[in-house]
Protein backbone atom coordinates (compact mmCIF):
# COMPACT_ATOMS: atom_id res chain seq x y z
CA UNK A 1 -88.02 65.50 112.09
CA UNK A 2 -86.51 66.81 108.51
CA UNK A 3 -89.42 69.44 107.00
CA UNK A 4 -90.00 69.87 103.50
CA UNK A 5 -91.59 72.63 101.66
CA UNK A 6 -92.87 73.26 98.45
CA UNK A 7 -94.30 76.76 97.47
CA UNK A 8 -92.14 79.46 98.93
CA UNK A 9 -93.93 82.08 98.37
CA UNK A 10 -95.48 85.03 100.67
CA UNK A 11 -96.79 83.22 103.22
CA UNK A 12 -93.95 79.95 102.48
CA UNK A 13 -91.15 81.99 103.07
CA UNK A 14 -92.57 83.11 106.39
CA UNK A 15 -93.74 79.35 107.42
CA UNK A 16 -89.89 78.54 106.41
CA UNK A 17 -88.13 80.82 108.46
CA UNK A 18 -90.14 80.50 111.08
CA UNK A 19 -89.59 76.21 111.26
CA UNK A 20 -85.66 77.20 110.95
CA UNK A 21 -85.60 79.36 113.73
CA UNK A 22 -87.56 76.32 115.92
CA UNK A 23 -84.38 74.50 114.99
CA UNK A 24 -85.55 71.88 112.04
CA UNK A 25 -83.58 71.26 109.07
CA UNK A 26 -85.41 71.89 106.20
CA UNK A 27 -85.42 71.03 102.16
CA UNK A 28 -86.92 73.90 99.83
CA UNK A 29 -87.90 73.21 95.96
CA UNK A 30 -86.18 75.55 94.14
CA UNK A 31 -88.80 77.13 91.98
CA UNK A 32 -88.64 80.76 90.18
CA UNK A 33 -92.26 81.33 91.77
CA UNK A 34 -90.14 81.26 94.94
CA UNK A 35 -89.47 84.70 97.38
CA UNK A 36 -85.57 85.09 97.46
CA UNK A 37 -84.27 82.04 99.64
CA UNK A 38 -80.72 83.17 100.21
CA UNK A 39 -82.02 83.90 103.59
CA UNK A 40 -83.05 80.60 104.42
CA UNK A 41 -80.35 78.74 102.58
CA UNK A 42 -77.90 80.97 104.87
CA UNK A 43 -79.33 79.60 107.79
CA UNK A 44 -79.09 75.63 106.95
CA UNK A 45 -82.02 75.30 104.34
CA UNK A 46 -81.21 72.81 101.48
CA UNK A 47 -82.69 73.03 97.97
CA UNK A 48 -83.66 69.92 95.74
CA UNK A 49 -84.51 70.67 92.04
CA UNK A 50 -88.22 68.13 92.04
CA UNK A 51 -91.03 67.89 94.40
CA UNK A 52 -89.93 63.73 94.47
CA UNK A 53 -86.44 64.64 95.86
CA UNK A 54 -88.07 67.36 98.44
CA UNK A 55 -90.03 64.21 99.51
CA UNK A 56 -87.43 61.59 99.69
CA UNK A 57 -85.82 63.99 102.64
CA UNK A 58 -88.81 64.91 104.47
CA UNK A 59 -90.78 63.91 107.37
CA UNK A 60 -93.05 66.20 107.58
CA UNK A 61 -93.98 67.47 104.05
CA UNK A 62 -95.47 71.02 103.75
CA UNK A 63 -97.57 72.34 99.98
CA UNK A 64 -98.14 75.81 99.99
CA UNK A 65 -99.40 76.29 96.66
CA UNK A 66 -102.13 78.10 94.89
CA UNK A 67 -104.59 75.62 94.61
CA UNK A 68 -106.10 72.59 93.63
CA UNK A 69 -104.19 72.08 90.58
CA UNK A 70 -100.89 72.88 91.54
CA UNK A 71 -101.15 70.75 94.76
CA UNK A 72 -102.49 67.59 92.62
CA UNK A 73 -98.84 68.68 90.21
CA UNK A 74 -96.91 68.56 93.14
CA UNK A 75 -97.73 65.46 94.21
CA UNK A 76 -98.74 63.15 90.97
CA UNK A 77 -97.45 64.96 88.30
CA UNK A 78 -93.53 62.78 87.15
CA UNK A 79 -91.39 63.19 89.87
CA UNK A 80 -94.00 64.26 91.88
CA UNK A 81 -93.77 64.12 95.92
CA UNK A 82 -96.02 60.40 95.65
CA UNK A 83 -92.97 59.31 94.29
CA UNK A 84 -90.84 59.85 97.14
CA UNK A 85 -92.24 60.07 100.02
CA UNK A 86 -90.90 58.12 103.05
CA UNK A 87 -93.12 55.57 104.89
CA UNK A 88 -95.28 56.72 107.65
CA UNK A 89 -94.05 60.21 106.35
CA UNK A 90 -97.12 63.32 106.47
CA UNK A 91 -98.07 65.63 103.82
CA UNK A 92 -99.23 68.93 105.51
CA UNK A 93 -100.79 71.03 102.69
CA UNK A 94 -101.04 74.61 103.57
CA UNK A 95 -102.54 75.43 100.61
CA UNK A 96 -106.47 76.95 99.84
CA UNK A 97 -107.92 74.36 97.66
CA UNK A 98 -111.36 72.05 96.83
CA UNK A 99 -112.14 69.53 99.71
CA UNK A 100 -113.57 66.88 96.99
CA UNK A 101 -109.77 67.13 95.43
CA UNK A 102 -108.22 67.20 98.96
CA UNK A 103 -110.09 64.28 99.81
CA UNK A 104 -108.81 62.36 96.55
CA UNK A 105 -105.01 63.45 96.95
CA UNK A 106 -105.11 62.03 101.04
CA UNK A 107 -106.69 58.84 99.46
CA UNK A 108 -103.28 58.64 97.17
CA UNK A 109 -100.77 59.66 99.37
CA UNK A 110 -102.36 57.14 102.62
CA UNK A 111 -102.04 54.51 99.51
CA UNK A 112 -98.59 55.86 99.77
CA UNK A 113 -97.68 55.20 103.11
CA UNK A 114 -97.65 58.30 104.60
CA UNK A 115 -99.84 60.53 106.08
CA UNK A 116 -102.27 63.70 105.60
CA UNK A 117 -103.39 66.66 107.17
CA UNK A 118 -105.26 69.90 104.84
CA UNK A 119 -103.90 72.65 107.29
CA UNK A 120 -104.75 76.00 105.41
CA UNK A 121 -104.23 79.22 106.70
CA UNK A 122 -105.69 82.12 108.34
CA UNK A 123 -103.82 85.93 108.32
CA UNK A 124 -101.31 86.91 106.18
CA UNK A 125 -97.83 87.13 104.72
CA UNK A 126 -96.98 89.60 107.78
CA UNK A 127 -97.91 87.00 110.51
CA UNK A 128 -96.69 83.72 108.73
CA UNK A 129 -93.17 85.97 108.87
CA UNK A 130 -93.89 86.86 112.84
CA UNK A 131 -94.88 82.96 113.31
CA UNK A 132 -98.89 83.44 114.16
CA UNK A 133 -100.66 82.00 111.71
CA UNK A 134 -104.21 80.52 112.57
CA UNK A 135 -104.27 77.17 110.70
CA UNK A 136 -107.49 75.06 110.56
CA UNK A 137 -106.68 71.19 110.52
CA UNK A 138 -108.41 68.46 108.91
CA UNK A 139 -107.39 64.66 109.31
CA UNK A 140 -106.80 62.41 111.93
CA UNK A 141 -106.02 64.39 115.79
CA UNK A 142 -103.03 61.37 116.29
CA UNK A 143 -101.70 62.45 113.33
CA UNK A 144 -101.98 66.24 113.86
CA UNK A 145 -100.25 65.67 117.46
CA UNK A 146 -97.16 63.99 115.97
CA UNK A 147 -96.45 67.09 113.56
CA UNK A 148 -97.78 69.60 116.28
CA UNK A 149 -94.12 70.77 116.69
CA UNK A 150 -93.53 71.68 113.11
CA UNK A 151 -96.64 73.50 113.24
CA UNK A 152 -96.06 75.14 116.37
CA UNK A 153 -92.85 77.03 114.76
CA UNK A 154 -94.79 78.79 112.92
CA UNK A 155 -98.58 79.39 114.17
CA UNK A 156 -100.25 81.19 116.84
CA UNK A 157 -103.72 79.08 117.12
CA UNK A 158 -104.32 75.46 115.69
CA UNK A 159 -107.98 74.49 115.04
CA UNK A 160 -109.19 70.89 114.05
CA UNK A 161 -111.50 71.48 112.48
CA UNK A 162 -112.93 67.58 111.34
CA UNK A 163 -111.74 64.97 109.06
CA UNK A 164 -109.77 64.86 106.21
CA UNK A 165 -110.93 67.78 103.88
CA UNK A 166 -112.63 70.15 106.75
CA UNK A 167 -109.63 72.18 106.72
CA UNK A 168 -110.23 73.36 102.92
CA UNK A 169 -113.97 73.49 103.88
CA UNK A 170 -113.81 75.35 106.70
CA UNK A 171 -110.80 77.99 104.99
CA UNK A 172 -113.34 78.31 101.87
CA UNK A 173 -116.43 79.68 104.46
CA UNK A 174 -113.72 81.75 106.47
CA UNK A 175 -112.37 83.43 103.07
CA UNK A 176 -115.84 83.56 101.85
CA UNK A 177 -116.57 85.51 104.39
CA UNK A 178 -113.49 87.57 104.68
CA UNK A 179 -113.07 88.68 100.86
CA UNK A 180 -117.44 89.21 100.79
CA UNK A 181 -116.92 92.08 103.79
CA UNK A 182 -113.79 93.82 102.20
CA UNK A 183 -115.70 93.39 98.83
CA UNK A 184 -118.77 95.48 100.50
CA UNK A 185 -116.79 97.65 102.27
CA UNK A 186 -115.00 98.52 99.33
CA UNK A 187 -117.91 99.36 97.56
CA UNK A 188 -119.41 101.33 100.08
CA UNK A 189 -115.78 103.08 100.52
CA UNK A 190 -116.30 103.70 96.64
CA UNK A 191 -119.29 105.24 96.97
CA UNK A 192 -118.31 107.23 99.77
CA UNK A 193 -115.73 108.93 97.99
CA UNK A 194 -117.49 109.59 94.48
CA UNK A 195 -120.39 111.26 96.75
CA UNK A 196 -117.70 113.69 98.58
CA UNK A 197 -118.22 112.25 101.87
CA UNK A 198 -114.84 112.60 104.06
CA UNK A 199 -113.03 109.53 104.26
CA UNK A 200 -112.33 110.10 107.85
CA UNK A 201 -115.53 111.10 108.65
CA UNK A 202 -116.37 107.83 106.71
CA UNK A 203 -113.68 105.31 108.80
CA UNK A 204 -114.90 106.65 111.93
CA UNK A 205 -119.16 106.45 111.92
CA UNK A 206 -118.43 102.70 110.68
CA UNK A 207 -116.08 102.18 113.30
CA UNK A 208 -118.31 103.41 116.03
CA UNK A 209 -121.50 101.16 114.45
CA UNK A 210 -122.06 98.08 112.49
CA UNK A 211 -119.77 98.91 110.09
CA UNK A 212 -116.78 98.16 112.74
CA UNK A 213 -114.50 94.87 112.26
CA UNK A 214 -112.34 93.42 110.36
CA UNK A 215 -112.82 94.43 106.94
CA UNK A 216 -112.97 97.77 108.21
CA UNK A 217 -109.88 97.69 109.64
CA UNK A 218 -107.73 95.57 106.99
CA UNK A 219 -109.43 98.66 104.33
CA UNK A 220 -108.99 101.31 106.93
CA UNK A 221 -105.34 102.86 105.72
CA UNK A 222 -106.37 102.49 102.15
CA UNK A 223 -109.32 104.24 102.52
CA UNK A 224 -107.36 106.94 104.50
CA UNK A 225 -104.60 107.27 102.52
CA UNK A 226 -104.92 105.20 99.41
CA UNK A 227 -102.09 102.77 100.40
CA UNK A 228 -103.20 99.25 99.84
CA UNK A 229 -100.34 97.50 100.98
CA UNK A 230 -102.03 96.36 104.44
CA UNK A 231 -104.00 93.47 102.85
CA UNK A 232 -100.74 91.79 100.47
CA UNK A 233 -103.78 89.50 98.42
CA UNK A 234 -104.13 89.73 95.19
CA UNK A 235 -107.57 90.19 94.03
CA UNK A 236 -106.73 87.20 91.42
CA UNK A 237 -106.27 85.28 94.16
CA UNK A 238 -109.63 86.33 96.35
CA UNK A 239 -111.79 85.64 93.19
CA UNK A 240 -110.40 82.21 92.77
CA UNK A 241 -111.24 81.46 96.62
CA UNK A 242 -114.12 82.79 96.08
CA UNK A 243 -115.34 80.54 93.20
CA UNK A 244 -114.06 77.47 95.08
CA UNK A 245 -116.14 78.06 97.69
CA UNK A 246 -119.23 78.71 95.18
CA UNK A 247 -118.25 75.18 93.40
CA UNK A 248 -117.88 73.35 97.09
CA UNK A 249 -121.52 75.00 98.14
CA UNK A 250 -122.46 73.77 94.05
CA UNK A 251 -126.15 74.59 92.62
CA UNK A 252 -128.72 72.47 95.10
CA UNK A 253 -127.26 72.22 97.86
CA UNK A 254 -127.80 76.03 99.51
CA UNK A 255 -128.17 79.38 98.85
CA UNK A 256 -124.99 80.89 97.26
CA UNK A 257 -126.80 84.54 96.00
CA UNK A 258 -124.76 86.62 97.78
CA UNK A 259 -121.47 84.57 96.86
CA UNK A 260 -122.65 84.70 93.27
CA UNK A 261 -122.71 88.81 93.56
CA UNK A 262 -119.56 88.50 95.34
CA UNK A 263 -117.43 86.79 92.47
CA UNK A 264 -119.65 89.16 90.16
CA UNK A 265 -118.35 92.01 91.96
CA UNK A 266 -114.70 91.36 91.80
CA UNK A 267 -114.87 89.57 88.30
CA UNK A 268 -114.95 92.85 86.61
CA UNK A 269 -111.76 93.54 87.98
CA UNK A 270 -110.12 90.80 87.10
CA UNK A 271 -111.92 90.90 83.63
CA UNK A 272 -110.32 94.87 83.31
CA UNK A 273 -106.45 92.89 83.88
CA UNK A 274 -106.57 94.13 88.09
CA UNK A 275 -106.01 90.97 89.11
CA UNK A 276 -102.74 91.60 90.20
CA UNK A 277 -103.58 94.08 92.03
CA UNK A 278 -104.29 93.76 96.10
CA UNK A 279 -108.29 93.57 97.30
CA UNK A 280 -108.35 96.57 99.01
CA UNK A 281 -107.49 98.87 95.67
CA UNK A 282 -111.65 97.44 94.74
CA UNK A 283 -112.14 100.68 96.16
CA UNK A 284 -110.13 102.23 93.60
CA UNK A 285 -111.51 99.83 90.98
CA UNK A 286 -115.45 100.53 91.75
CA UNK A 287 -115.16 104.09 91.36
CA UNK A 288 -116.91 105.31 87.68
């Protein structure tokens, strides 16, 4: 199988060096939102100037993109991947985006010819560039079987999660859930520090009681030592995760309060021009 990618970014340049080392060839779209590709273009990586020509190579077609609206570019905009894609070809998007706009762009490329698969991502840039991403899979399990060894180059666990569109749903309640504990725990670190309180004296009563986990230990070194460069996502890019989820949960159909104070919460950095800047410096950010 011939790979395409499109988006290779953090966590794209990772998923691109990982499929060259499992011995596929592989197209890039050359894109100045790109990471430095000499690497990859060293070790056999092509690049094609449109996301059409990137399809008109590829098998197995992979969007890492922001979100919603640069995946539906990607693939309808003129000379968009639609345009090229090869029959009984997949799309794998990679991406975090809405499941109702997932569910639309699958519905375009199966009237295509080709397939589709929402395969977002768990971890980060560090593990996409050691090869053990989680990914959780929505679409059909043939389908997800027949691209199993692109995926395989460059993931540690593969969940399938449902149908077409479960993926995005099920990354939106995992990130939900991730950025809402670093977003408390920041707080509380915040607090912590205006009131005096040691911050290793802080790190270690949470680590012995409910405070232990993930968060704690993503914020730990930042906390510690004011280095944030454990967690490599931006806050921009938490907040807009963050909203998706609140506009997939909507207004009736569940309780989205603590979401809500969530995107509250991290707005006012954004709103202050920190979105740049990576979620654990909230810490930072909440102090007065």
């Amino acid at each position: 199988m011939h790979v395409g990618i499109i988006g290779v970014g953090l966590m794209g340049h990772g998923i691109a060096l990982n499929i060259l080392r499992g011995g596929f060839s592989l197209s890039l779209m050359d894109h100045p939102g790109n990471q430095p590709v000499d690497d990859l273009v060293e070790m056999g990586a092509t690049l094609e100037q449109t996301p059409r020509a990137v399809a008109e190579q590829s098998d197995v077609l992979i969007l890492c993109v922001t979100g919603s609206p640069q995946v539906e570019a990607v693939l309808t905009a003129d000379a968009g991947a639609i345009e090229g894609l090869k029959p009984g070809s997949t799309v794998v998007d990679c991406s975090t985006s809405l499941p109702e706009s997932t569910e639309r762009m699958a519905a375009l490329v199966a009237a295509a010819g080709a397939g589709f698969l929402d395969a977002p991502m768990t971890r980060l840039s560090k593990q996409a560039h050691e090869g053990t991403l989680n990914i959780l899979v929505g679409g059909n399990a043939d389908l997800l079987d027949a691209v199993r060894p692109v995926l395989d180059t460059f993931t540690e666990n593969i969940d399938h999660v449902g149908d077409v569109g479960f993926g995005h749903r099920m990354k939106l309640l995992h990130n939900y859930v991730s950025i809402g504990h670093m977003t408390l725990m920041a707080e509380a670190a915040a607090q912590a520090a205006e009131a005096g309180v040691d911050a290793q004296v802080f790190v270690d009563v949470l680590a012995k009681g409910g405070g232990a986990g993930a968060a704690l230990e993503r914020l730990r070194n930042c906390i510690l030592t004011g280095d944030s460069s454990d967690v490599p996502f931006a806050i921009g890019n938490a907040i807009k995760d963050i909203d998706y989820y609140r506009e997939m949960v909507g207004t009736t159909t569940g309780s989205r309060a603590v979401a809500d104070g969530v995107s509250a919460a991290i707005g006012t950095a954004t709103a202050a021009g920190h979105g740049d800047a990576y979620v654990p410096e909230l810490m930072h950010l909440f102090r007065r």
